[in-house]
Structure formats: structure tokens, C-alpha cells
C-alpha atoms as a PDB file:
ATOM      1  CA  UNK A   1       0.000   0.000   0.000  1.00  0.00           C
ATOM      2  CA  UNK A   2       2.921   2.268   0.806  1.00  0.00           C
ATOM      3  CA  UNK A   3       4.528   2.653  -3.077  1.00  0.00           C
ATOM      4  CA  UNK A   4       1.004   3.127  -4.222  1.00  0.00           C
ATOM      5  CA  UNK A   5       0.625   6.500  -2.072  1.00  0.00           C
ATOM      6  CA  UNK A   6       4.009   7.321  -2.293  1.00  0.00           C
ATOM      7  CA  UNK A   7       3.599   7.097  -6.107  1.00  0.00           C
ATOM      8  CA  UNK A   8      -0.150   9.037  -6.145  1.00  0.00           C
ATOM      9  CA  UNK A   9       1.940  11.916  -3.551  1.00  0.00           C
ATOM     10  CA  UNK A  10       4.938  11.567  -6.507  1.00  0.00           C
ATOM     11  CA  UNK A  11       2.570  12.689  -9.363  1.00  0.00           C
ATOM     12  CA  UNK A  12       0.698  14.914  -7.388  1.00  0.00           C
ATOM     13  CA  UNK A  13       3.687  16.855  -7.089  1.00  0.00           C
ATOM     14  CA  UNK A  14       4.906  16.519 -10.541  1.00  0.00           C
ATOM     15  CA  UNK A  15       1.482  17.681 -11.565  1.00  0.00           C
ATOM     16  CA  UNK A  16       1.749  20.548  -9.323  1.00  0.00           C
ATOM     17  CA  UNK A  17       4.695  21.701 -10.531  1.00  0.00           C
ATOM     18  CA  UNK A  18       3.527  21.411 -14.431  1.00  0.00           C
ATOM     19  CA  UNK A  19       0.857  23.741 -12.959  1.00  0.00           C
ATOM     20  CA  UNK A  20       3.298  26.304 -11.785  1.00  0.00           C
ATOM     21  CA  UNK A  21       5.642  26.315 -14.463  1.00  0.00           C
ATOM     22  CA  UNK A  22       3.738  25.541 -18.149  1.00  0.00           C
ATOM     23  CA  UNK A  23       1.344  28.358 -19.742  1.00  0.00           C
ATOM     24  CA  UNK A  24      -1.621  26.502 -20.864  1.00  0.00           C
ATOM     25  CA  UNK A  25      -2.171  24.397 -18.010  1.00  0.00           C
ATOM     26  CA  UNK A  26      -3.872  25.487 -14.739  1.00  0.00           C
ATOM     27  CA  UNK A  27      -5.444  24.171 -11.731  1.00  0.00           C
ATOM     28  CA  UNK A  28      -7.991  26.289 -10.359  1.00  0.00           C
ATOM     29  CA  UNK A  29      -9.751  24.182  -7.776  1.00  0.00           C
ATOM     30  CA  UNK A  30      -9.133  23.537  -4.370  1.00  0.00           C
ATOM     31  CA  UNK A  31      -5.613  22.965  -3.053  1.00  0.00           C
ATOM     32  CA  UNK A  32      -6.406  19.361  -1.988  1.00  0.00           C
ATOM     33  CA  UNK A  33      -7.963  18.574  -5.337  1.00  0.00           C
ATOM     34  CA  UNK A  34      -5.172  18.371  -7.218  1.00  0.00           C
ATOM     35  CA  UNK A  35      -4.824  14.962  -5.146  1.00  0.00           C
ATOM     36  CA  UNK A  36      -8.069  13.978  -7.243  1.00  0.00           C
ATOM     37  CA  UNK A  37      -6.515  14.936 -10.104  1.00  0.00           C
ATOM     38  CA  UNK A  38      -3.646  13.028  -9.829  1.00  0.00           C
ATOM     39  CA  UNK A  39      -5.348   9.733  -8.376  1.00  0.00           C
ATOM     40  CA  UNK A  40      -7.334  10.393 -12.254  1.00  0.00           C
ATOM     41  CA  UNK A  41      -4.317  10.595 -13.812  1.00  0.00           C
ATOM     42  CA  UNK A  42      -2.932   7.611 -12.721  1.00  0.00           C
ATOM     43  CA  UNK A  43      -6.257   5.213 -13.648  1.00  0.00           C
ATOM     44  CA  UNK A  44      -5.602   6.987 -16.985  1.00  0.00           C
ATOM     45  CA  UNK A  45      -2.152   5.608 -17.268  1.00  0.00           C
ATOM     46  CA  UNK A  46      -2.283   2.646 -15.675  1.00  0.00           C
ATOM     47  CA  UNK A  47      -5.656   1.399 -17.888  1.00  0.00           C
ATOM     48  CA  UNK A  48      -4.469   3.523 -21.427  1.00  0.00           C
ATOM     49  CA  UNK A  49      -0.875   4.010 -21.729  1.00  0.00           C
ATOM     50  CA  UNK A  50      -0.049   0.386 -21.979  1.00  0.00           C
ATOM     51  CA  UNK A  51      -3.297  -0.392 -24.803  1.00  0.00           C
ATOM     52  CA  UNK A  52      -1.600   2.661 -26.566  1.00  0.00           C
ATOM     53  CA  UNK A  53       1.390   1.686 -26.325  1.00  0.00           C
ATOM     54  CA  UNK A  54       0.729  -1.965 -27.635  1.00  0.00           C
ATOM     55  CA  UNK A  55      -1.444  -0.075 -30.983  1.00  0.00           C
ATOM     56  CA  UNK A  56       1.466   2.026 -31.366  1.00  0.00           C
ATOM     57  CA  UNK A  57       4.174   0.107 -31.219  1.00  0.00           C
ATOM     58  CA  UNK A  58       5.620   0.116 -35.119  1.00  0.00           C
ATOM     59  CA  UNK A  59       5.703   3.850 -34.220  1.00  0.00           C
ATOM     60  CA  UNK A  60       7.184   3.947 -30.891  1.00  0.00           C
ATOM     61  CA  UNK A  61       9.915   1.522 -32.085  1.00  0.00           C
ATOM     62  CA  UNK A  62      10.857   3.430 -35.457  1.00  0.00           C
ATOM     63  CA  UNK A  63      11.102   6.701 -33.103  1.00  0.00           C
ATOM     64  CA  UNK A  64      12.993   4.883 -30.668  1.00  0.00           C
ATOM     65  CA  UNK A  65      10.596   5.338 -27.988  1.00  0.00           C
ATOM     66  CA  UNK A  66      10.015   9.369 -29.116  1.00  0.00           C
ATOM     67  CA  UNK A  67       6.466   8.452 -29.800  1.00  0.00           C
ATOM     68  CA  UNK A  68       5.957   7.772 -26.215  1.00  0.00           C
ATOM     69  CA  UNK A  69       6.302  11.657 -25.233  1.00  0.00           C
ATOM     70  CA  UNK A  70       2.725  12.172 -27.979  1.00  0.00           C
ATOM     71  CA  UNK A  71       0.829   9.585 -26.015  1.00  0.00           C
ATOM     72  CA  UNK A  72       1.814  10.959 -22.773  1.00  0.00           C
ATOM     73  CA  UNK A  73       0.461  14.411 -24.004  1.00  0.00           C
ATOM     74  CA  UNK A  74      -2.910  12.744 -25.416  1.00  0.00           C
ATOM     75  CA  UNK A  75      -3.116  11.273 -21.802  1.00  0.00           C
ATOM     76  CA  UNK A  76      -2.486  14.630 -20.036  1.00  0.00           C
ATOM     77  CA  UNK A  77      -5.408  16.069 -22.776  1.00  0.00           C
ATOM     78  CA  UNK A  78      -7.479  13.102 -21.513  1.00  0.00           C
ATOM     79  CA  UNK A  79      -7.052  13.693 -17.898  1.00  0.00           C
ATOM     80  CA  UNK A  80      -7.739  17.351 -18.694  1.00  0.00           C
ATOM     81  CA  UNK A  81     -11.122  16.412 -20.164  1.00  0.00           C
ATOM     82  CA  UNK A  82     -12.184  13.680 -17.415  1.00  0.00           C
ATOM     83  CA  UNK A  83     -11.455  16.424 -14.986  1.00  0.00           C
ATOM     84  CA  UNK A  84     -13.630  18.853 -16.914  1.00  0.00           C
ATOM     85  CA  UNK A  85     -16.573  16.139 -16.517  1.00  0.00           C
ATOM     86  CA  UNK A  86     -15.892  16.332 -12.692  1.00  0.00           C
ATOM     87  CA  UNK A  87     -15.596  19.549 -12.410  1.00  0.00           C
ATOM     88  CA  UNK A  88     -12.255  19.388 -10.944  1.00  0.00           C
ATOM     89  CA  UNK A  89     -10.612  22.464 -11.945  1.00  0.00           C
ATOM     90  CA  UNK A  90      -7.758  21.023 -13.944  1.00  0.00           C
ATOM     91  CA  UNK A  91      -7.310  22.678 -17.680  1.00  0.00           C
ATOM     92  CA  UNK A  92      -4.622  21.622 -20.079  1.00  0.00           C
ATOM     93  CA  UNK A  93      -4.983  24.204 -23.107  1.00  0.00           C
ATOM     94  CA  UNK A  94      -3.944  22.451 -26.416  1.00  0.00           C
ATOM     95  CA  UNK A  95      -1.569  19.742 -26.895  1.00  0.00           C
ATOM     96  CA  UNK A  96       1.967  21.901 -27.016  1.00  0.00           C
ATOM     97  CA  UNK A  97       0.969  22.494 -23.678  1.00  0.00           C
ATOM     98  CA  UNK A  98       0.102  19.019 -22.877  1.00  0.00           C
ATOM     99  CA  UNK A  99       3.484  17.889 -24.541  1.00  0.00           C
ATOM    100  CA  UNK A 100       5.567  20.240 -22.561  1.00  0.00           C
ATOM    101  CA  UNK A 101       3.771  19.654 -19.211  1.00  0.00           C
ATOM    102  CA  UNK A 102       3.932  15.609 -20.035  1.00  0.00           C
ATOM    103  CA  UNK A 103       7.454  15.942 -20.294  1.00  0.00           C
ATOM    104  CA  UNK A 104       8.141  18.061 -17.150  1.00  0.00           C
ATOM    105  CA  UNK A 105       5.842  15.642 -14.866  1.00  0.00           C
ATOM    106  CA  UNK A 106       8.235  12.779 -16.157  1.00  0.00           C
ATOM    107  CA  UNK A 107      10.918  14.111 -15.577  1.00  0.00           C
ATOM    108  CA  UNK A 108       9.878  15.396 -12.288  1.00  0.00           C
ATOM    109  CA  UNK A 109       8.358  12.142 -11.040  1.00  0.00           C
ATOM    110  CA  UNK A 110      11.717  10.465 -12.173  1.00  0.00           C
ATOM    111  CA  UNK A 111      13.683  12.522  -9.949  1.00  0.00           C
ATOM    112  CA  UNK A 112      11.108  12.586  -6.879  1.00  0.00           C
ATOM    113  CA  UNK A 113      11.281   8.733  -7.741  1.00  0.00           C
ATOM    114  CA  UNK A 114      14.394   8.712  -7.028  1.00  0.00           C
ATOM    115  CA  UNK A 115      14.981  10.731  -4.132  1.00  0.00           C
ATOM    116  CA  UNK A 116      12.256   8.749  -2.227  1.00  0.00           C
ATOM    117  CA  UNK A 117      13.731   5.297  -3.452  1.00  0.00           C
ATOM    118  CA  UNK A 118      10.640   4.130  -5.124  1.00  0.00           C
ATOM    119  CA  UNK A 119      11.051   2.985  -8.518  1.00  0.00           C
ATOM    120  CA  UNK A 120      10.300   1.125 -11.179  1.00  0.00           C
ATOM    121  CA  UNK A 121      13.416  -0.611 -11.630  1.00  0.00           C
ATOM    122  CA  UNK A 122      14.676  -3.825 -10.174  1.00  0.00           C
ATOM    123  CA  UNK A 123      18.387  -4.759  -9.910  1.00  0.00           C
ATOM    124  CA  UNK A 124      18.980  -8.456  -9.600  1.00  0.00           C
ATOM    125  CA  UNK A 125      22.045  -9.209  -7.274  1.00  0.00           C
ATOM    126  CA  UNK A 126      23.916 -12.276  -7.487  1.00  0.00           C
END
């Protein structure tokens, strides 16, 4: 249960910080929504980003992964809309915006990642 809240706190975080630093995308709800937000983001990666990676895969391989940056946008633009529907305050603009702030939250939920000492890679030790 631990790595699953340190993980929603993580992109919470990340998220916030897209917020703060990207023109286009804005938060304007309640400081402790953003939490919804980013619990919504996560069910949208976890149940799209691997389908979209599987139906893109020709495209994601001849970019050499490049591709993967687009559908993390789309996802953002997705999240953006869902939140819309529950009137959660959360606005991503158009998709330059959503590329930019998709890149940002990776790289920011890399480093947290790492910081904390949760991630997604395993080293085997003989």
C-alpha cells in the first residue's frame, strides 16, 4: 500500500509543478484537489498508456521510444477532459501544452522517484 501512495503523492507533485511552471495548463480548484486529479491521472495511465502503447508500437519503435512523449500528451489532454466532466478544476490548453507539461511531470516524477527510493526498476544481485 505504501509505493502506491508514495507514487499518487509523486505525481501529485509533478502535476503541481507542471501547474506552476507551463502556460496553458492550470489548476484552479481547491488545493487538496489536485490529489483527485492526480489519483485520475494515474487510472488513466495505468488502464491507457499500456493499450496505446501496444497499438502504437511500429511507431514507438521506429522513433525509438520518441512516440511515447505524444501519447503521454494525449493522456495529459485526456485527464484534462475527465477532470472537466468532474468539475475538478484542472485545464490543459492544447496539446503543445500538454506535450511540454507531459514531459516536465516525467521528468519530475523520475527525480522525486528517485529521491524517495521508489522505482520502477529492479536490480537483480547475485
Amino acid at each position: 500500500m505504501r509505493p502506491l501512495i508514495v507514487r499518487w503523492l509523486i505525481n501529485t507533485l509533478a502535476l503541481y509543478v507542471a501547474v506552476q511552471v507551463v502556460d496553458g495548463v492550470e489548476y484552479t480548484g481547491p488545493a487538496l484537489g489536485l490529489l483527485a486529479v492526480a489519483a485520475l491521472f494515474g487510472i488513466v495511465n495505468a488502464t491507457l498508456r499500456p493499450l496505446l502503447a501496444l497499438l502504437t508500437c511500429p511507431l514507438v519503435l521506429v522513433t525509438l521510444g520518441l512516440f511515447l512523449f505524444f501519447i503521454n500528451a494525449a493522456l495529459l489532454l485526456f485527464t484534462s477532459w475527465l477532470s472537466g466532466l468532474f468539475n475538478l478544476g484542472f485545464d490543459v490548453r492544447d496539446f503543445g501544452s500538454a506535450f511540454w507539461a507531459g514531459l516536465l511531470i516525467s521528468l519530475v516524477s523520475l527525480v522525486l522517484s528517485l529521491f524517495v527510493g521508489e522505482s520502477d526498476v529492479k536490480v537483480i544481485r547475485q
